[in-house]
PDB file of N, CA and C in Angstrom:
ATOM      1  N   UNK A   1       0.861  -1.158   0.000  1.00  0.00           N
ATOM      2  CA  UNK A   1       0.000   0.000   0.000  1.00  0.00           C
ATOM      3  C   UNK A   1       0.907   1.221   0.000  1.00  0.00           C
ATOM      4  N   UNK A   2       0.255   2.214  -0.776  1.00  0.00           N
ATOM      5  CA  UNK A   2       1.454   3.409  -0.943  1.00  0.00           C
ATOM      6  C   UNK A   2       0.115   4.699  -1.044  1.00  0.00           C
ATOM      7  N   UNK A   3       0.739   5.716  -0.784  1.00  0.00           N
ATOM      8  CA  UNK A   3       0.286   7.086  -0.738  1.00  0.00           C
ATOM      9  C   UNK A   3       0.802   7.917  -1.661  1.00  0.00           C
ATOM     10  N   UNK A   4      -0.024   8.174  -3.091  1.00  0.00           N
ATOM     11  CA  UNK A   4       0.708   9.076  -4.109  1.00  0.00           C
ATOM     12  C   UNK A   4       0.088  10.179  -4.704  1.00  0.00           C
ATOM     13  N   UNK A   5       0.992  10.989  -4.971  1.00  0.00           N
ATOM     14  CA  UNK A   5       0.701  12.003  -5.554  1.00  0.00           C
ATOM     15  C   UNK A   5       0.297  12.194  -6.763  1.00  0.00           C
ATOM     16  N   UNK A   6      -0.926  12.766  -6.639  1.00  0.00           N
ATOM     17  CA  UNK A   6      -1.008  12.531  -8.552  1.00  0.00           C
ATOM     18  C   UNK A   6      -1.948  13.790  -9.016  1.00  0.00           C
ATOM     19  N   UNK A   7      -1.135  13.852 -10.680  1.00  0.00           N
ATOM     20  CA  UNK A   7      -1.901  15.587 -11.050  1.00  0.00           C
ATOM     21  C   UNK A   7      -2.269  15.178 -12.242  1.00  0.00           C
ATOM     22  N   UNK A   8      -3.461  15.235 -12.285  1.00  0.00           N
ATOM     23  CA  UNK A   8      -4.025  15.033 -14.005  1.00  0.00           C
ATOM     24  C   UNK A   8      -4.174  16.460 -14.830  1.00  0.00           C
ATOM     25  N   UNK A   9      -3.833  16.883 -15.683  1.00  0.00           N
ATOM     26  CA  UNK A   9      -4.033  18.195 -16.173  1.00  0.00           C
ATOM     27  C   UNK A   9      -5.738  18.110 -16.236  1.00  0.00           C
ATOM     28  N   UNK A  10      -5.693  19.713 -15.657  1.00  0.00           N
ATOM     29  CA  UNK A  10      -6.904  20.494 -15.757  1.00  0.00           C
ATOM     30  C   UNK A  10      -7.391  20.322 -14.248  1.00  0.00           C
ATOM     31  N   UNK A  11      -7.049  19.348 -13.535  1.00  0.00           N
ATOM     32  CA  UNK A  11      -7.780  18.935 -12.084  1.00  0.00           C
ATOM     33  C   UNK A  11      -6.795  19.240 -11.399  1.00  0.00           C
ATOM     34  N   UNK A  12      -7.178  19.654  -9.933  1.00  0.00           N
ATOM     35  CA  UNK A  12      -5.943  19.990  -8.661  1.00  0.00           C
ATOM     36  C   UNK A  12      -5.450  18.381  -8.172  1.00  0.00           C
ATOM     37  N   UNK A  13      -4.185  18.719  -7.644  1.00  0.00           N
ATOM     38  CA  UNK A  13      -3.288  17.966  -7.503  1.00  0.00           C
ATOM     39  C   UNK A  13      -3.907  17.046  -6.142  1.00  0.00           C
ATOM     40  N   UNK A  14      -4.022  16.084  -6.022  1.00  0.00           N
ATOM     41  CA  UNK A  14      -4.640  15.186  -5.007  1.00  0.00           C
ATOM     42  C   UNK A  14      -3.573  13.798  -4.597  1.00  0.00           C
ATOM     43  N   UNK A  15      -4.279  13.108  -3.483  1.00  0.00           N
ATOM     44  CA  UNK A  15      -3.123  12.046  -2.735  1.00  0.00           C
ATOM     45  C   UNK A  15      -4.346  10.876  -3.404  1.00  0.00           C
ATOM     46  N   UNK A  16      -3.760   9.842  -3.440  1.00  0.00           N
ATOM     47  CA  UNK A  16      -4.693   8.636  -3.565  1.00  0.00           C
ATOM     48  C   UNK A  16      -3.794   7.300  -3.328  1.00  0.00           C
ATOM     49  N   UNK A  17      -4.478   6.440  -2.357  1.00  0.00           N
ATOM     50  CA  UNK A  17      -3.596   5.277  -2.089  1.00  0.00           C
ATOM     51  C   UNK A  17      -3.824   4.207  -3.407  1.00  0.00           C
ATOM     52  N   UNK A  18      -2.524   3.364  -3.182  1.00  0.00           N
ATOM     53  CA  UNK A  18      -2.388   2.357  -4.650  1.00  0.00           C
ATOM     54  C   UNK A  18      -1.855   1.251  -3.694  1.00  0.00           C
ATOM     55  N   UNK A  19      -2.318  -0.082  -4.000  1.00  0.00           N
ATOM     56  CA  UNK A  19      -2.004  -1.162  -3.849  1.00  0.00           C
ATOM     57  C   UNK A  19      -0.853  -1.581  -4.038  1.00  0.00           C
ATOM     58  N   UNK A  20       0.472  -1.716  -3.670  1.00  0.00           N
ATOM     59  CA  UNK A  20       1.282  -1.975  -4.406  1.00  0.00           C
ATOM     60  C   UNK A  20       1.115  -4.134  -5.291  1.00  0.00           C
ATOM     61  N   UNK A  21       1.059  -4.051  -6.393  1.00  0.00           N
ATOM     62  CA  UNK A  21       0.890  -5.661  -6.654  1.00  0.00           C
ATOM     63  C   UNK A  21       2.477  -6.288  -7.263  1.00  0.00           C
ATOM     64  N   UNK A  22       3.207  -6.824  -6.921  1.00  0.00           N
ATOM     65  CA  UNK A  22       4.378  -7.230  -7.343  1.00  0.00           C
ATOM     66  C   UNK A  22       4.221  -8.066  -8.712  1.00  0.00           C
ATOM     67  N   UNK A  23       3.528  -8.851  -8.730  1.00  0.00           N
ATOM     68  CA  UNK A  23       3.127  -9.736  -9.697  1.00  0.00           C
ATOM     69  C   UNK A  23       1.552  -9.837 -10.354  1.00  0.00           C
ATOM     70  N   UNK A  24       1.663 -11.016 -11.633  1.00  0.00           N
ATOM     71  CA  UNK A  24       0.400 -11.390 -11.539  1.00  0.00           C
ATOM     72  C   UNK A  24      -0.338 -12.309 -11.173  1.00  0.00           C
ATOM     73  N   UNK A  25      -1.325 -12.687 -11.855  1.00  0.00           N
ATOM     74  CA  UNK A  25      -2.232 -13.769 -11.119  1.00  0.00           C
ATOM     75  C   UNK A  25      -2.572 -14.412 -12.529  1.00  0.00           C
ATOM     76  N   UNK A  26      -2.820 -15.878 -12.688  1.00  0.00           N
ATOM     77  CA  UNK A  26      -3.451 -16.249 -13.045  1.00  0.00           C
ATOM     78  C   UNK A  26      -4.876 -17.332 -12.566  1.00  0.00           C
ATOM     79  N   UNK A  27      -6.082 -17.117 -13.548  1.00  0.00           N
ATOM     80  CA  UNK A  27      -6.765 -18.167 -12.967  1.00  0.00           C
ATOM     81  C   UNK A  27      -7.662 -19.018 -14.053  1.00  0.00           C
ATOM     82  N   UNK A  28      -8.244 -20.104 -13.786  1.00  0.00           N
ATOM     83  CA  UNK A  28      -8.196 -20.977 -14.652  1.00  0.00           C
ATOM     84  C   UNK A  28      -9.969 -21.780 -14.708  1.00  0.00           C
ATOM     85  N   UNK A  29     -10.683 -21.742 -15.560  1.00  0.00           N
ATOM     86  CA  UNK A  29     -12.332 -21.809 -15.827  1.00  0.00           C
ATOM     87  C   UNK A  29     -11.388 -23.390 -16.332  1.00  0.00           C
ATOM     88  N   UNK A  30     -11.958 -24.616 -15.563  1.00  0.00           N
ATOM     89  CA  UNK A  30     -11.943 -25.428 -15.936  1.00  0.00           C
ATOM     90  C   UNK A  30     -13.513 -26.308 -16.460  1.00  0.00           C
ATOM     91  N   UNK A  31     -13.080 -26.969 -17.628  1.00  0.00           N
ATOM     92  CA  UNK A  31     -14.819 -27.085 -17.849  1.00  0.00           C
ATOM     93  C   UNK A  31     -14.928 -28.684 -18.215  1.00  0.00           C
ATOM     94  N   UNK A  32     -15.457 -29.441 -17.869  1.00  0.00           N
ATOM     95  CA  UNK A  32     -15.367 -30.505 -18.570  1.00  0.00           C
ATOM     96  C   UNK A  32     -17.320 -30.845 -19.013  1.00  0.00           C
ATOM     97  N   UNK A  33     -17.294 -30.773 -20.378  1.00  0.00           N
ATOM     98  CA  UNK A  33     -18.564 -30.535 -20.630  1.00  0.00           C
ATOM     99  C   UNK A  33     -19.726 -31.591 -20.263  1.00  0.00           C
ATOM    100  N   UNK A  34     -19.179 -32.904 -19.606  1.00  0.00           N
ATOM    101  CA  UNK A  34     -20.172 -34.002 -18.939  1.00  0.00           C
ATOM    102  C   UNK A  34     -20.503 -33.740 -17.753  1.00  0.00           C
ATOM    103  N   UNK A  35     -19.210 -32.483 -17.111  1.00  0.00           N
ATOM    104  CA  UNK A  35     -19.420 -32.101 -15.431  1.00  0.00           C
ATOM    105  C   UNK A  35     -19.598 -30.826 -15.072  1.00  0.00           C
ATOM    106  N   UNK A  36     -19.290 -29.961 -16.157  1.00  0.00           N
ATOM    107  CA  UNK A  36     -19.742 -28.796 -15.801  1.00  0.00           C
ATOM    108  C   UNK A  36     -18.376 -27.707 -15.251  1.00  0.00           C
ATOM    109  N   UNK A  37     -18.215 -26.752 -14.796  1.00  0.00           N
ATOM    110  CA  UNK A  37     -17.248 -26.258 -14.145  1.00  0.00           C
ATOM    111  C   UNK A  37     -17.025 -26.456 -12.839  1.00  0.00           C
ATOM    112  N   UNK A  38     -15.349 -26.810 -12.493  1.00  0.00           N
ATOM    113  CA  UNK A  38     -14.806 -26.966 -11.521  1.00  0.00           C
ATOM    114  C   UNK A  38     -14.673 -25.405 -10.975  1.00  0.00           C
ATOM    115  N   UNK A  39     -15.394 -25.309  -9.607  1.00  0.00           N
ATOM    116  CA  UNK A  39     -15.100 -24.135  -8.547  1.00  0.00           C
ATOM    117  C   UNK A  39     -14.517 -24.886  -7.038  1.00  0.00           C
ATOM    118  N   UNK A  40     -14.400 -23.984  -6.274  1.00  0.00           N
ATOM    119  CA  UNK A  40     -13.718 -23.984  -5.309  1.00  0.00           C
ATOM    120  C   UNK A  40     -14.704 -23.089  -3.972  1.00  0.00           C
ATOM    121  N   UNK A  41     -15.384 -23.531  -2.999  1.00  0.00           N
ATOM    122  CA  UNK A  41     -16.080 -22.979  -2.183  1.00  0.00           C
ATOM    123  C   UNK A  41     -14.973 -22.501  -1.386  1.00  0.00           C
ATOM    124  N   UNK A  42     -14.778 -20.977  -1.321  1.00  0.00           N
ATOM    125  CA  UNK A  42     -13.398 -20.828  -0.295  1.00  0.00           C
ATOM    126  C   UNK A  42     -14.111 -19.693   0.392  1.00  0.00           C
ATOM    127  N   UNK A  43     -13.161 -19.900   1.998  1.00  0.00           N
ATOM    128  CA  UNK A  43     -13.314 -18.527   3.202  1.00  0.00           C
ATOM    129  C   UNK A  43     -12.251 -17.622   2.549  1.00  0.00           C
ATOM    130  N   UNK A  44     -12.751 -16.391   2.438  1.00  0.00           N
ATOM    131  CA  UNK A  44     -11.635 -14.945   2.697  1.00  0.00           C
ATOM    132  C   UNK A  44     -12.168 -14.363   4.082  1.00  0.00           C
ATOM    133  N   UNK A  45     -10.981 -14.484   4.940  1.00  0.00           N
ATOM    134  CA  UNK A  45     -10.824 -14.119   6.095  1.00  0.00           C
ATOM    135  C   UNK A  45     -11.451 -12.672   6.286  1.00  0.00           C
ATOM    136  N   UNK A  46     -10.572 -11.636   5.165  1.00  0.00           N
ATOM    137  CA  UNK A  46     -10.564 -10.211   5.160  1.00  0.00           C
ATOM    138  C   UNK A  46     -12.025  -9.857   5.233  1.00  0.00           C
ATOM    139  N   UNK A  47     -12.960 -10.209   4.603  1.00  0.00           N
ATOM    140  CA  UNK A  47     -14.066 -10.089   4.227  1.00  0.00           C
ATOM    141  C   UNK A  47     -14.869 -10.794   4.918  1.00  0.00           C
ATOM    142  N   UNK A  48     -14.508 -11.995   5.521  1.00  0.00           N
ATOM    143  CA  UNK A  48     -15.394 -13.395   6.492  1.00  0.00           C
ATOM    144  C   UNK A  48     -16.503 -14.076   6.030  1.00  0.00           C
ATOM    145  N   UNK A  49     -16.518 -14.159   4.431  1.00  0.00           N
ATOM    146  CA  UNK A  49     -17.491 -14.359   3.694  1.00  0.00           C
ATOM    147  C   UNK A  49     -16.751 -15.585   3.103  1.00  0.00           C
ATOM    148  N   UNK A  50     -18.338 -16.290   2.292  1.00  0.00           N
ATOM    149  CA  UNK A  50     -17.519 -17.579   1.570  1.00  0.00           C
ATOM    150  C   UNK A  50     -18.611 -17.247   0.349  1.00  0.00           C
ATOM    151  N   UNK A  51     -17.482 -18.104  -0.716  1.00  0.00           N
ATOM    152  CA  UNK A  51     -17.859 -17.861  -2.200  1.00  0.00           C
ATOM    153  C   UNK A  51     -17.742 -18.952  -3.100  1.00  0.00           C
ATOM    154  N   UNK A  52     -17.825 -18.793  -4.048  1.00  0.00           N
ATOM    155  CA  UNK A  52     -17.572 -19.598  -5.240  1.00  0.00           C
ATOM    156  C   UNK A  52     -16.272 -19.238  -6.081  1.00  0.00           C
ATOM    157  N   UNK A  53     -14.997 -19.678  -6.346  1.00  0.00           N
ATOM    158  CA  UNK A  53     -14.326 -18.947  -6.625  1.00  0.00           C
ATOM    159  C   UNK A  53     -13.605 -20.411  -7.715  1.00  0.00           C
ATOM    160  N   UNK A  54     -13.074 -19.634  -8.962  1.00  0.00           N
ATOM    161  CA  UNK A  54     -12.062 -20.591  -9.731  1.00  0.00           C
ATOM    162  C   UNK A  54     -10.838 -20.757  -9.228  1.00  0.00           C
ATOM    163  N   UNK A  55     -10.048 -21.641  -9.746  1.00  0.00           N
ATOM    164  CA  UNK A  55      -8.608 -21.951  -9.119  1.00  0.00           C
ATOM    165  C   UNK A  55      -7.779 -20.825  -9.863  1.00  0.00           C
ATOM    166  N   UNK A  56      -7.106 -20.362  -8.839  1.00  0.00           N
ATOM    167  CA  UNK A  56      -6.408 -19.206  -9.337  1.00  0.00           C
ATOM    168  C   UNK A  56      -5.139 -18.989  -8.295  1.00  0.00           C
ATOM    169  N   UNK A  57      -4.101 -18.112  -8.334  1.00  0.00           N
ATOM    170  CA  UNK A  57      -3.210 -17.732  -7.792  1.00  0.00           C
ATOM    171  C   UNK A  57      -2.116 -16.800  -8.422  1.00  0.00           C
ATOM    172  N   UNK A  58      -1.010 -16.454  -7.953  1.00  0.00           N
ATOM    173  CA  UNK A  58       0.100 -15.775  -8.060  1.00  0.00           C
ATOM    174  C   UNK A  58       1.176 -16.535  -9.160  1.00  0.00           C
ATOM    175  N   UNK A  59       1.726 -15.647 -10.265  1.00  0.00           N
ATOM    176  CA  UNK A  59       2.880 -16.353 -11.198  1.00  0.00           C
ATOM    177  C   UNK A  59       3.822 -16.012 -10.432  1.00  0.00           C
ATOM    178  N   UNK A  60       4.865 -17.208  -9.924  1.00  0.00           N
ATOM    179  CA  UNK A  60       5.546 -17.362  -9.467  1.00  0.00           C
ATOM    180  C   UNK A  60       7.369 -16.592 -10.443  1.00  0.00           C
ATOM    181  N   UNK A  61       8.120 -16.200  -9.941  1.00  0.00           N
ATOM    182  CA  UNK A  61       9.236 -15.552 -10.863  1.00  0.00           C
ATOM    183  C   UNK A  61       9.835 -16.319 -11.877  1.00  0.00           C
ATOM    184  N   UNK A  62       9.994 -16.150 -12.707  1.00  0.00           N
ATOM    185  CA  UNK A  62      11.009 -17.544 -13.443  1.00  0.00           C
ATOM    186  C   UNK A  62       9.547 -18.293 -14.696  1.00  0.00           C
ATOM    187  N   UNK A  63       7.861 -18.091 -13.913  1.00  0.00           N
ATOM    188  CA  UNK A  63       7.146 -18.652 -14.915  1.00  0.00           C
ATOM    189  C   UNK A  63       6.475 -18.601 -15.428  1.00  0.00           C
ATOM    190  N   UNK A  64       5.633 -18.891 -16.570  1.00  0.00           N
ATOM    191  CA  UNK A  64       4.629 -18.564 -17.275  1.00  0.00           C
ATOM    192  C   UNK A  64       3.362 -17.944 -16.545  1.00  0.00           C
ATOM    193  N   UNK A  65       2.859 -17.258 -17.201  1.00  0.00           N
ATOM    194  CA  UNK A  65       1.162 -17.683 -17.420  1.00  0.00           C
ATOM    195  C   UNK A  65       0.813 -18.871 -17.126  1.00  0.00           C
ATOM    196  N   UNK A  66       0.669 -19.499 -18.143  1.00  0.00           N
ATOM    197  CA  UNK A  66      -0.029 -20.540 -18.566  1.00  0.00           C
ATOM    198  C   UNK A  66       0.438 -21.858 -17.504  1.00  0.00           C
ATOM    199  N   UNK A  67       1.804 -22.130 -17.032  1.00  0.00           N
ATOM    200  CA  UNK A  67       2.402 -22.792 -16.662  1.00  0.00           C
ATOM    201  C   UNK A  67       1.949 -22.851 -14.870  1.00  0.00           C
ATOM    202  N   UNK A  68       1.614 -21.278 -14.350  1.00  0.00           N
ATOM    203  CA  UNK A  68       1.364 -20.852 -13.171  1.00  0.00           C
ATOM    204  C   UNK A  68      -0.213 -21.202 -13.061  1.00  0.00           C
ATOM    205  N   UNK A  69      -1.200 -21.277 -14.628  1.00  0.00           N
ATOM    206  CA  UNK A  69      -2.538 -21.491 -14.117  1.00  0.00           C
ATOM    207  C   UNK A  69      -2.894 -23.068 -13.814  1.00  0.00           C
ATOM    208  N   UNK A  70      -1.657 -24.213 -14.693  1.00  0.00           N
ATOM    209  CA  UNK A  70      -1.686 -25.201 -14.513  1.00  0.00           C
ATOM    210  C   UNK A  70      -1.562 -25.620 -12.809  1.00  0.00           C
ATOM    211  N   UNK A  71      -0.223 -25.188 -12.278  1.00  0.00           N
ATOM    212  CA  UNK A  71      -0.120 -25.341 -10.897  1.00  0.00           C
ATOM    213  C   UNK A  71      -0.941 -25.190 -10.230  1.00  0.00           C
ATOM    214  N   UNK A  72      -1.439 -23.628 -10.014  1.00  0.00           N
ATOM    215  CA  UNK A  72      -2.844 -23.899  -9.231  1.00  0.00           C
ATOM    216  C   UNK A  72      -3.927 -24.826  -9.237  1.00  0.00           C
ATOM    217  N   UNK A  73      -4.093 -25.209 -10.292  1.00  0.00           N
ATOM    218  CA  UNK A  73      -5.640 -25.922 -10.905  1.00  0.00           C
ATOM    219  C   UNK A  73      -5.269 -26.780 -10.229  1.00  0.00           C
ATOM    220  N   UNK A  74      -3.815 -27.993 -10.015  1.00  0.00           N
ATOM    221  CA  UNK A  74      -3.157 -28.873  -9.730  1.00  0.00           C
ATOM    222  C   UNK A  74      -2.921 -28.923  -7.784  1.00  0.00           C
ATOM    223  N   UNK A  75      -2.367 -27.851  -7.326  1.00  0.00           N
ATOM    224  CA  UNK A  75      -2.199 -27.212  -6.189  1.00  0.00           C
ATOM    225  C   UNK A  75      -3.759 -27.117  -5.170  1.00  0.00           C
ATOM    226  N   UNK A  76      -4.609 -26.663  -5.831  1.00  0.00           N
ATOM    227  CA  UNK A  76      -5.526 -26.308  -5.357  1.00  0.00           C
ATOM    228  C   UNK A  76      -6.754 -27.475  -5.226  1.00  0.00           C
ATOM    229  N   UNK A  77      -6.772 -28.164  -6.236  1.00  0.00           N
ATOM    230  CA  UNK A  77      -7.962 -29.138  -6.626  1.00  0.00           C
ATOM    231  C   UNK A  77      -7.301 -30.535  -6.725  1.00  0.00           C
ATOM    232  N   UNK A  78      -6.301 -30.509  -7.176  1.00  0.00           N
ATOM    233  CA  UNK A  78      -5.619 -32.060  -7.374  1.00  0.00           C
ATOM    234  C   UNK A  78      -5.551 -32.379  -8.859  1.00  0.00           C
ATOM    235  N   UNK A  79      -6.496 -31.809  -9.379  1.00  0.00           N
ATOM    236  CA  UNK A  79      -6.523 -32.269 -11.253  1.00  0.00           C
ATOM    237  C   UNK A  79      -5.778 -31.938 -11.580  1.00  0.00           C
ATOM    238  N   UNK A  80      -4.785 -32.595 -13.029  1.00  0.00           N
ATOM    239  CA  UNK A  80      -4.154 -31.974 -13.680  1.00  0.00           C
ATOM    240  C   UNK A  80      -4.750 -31.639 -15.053  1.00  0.00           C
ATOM    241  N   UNK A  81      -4.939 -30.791 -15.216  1.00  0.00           N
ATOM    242  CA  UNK A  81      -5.660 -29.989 -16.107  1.00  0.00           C
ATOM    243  C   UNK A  81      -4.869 -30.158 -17.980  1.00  0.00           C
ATOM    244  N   UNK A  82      -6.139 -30.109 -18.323  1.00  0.00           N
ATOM    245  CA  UNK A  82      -5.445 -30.559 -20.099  1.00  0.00           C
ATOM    246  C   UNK A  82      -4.310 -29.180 -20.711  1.00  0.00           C
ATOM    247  N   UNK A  83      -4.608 -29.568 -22.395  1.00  0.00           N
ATOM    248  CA  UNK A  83      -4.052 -28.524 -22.406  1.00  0.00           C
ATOM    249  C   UNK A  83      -4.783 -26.755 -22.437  1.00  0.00           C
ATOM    250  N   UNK A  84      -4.382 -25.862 -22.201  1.00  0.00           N
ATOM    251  CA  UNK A  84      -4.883 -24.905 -21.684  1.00  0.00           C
ATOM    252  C   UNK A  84      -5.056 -23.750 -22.640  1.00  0.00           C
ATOM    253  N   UNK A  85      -5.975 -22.636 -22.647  1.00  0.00           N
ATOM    254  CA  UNK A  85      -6.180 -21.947 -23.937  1.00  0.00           C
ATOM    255  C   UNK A  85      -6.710 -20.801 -23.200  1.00  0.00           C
ATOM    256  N   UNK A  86      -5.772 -19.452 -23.730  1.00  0.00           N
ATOM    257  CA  UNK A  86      -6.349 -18.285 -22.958  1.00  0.00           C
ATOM    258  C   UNK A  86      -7.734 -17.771 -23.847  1.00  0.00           C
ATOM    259  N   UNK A  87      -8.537 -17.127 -22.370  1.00  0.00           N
ATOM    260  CA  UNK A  87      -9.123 -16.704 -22.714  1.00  0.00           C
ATOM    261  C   UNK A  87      -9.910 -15.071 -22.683  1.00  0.00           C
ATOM    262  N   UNK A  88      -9.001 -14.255 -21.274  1.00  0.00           N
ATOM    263  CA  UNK A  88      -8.826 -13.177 -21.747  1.00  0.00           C
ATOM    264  C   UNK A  88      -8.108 -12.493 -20.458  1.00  0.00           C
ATOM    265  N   UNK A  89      -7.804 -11.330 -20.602  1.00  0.00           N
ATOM    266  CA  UNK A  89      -6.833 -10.561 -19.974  1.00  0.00           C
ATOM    267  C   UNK A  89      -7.533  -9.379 -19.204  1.00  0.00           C
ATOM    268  N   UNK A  90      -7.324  -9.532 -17.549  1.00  0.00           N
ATOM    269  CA  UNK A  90      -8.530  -8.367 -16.708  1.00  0.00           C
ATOM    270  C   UNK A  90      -7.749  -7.529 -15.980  1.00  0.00           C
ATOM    271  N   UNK A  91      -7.854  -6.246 -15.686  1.00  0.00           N
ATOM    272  CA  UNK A  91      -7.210  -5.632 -14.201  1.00  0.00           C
ATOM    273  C   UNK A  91      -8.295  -5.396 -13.348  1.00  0.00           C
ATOM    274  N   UNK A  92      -7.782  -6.313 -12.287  1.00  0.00           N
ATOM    275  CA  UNK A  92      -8.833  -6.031 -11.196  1.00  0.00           C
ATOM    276  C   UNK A  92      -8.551  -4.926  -9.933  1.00  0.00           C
ATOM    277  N   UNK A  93      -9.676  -4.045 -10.248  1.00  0.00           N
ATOM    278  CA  UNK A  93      -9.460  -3.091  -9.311  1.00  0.00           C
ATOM    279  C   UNK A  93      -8.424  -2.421 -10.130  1.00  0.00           C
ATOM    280  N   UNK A  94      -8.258  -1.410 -11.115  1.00  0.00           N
ATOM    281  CA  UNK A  94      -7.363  -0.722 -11.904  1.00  0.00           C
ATOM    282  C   UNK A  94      -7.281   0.324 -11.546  1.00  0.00           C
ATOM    283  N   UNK A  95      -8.604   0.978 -10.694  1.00  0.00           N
ATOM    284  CA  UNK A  95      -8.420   2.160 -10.272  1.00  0.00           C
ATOM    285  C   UNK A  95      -7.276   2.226  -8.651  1.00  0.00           C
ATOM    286  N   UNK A  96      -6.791   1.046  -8.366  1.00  0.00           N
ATOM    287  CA  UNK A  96      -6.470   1.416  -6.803  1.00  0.00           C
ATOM    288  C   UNK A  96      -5.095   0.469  -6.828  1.00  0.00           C
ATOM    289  N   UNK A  97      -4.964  -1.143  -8.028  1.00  0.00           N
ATOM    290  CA  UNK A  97      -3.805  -1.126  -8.248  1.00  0.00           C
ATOM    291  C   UNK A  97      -2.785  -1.486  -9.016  1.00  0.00           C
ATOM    292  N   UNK A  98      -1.465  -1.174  -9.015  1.00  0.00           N
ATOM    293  CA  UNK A  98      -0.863  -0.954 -10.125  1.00  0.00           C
ATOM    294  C   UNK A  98       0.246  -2.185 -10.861  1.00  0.00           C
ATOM    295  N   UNK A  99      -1.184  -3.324 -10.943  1.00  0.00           N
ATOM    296  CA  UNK A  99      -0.802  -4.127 -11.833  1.00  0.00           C
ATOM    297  C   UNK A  99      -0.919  -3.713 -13.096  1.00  0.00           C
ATOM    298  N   UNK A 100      -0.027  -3.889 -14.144  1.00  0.00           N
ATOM    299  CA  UNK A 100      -0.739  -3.260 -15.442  1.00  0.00           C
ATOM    300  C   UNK A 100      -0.298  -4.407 -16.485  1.00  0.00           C
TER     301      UNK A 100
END
């Protein structure tokens, strides 16, 4: 988390906090069309709520995309997942941080 300064021309100069994000994330819609999609019922503490969520996580240094969505799927669920095919590219929360 960081505190920055920022001046857009035409608007006064204002503070706004930014997330700092080191890395990215990938996550992974597994589908197998006799079963439907694989989710993950998980607790987030921060929030104390539970959800429905895909297998997803952090690319580790040194690796892919694609290579990092396999692990999780693998890590998280136990499957090892076929071969894999993107399907699109998001920033979450763009206004607050500065993954790009």
């Amino acid at each position: 988390m960081a505190l920055v300064d920022v001046e857009i021309p035409g608007h006064e100069r204002f503070e706004h906090h930014v997330v700092r994000v080191p890395q990215p994330a990938a996550g992974v819609v597994v589908h197998d069309p006799g079963r439907g999609v694989l989710l993950l019922w998980r607790h987030r503490f921060i929030t104390d709520t539970w959800g429905w969520e895909i297998p997803a996580g952090r690319v580790e240094v040194g690796e892919t995309i694609e290579e990092a969505a396999a692990r999780e799927v693998l890590e998280e669920t136990g499957w090892r997942p076929g071969p894999l095919e993107h399907l699109l590219t998001f920033h979450p929360a763009n206004g607050i941080t500065d993954l790009a």
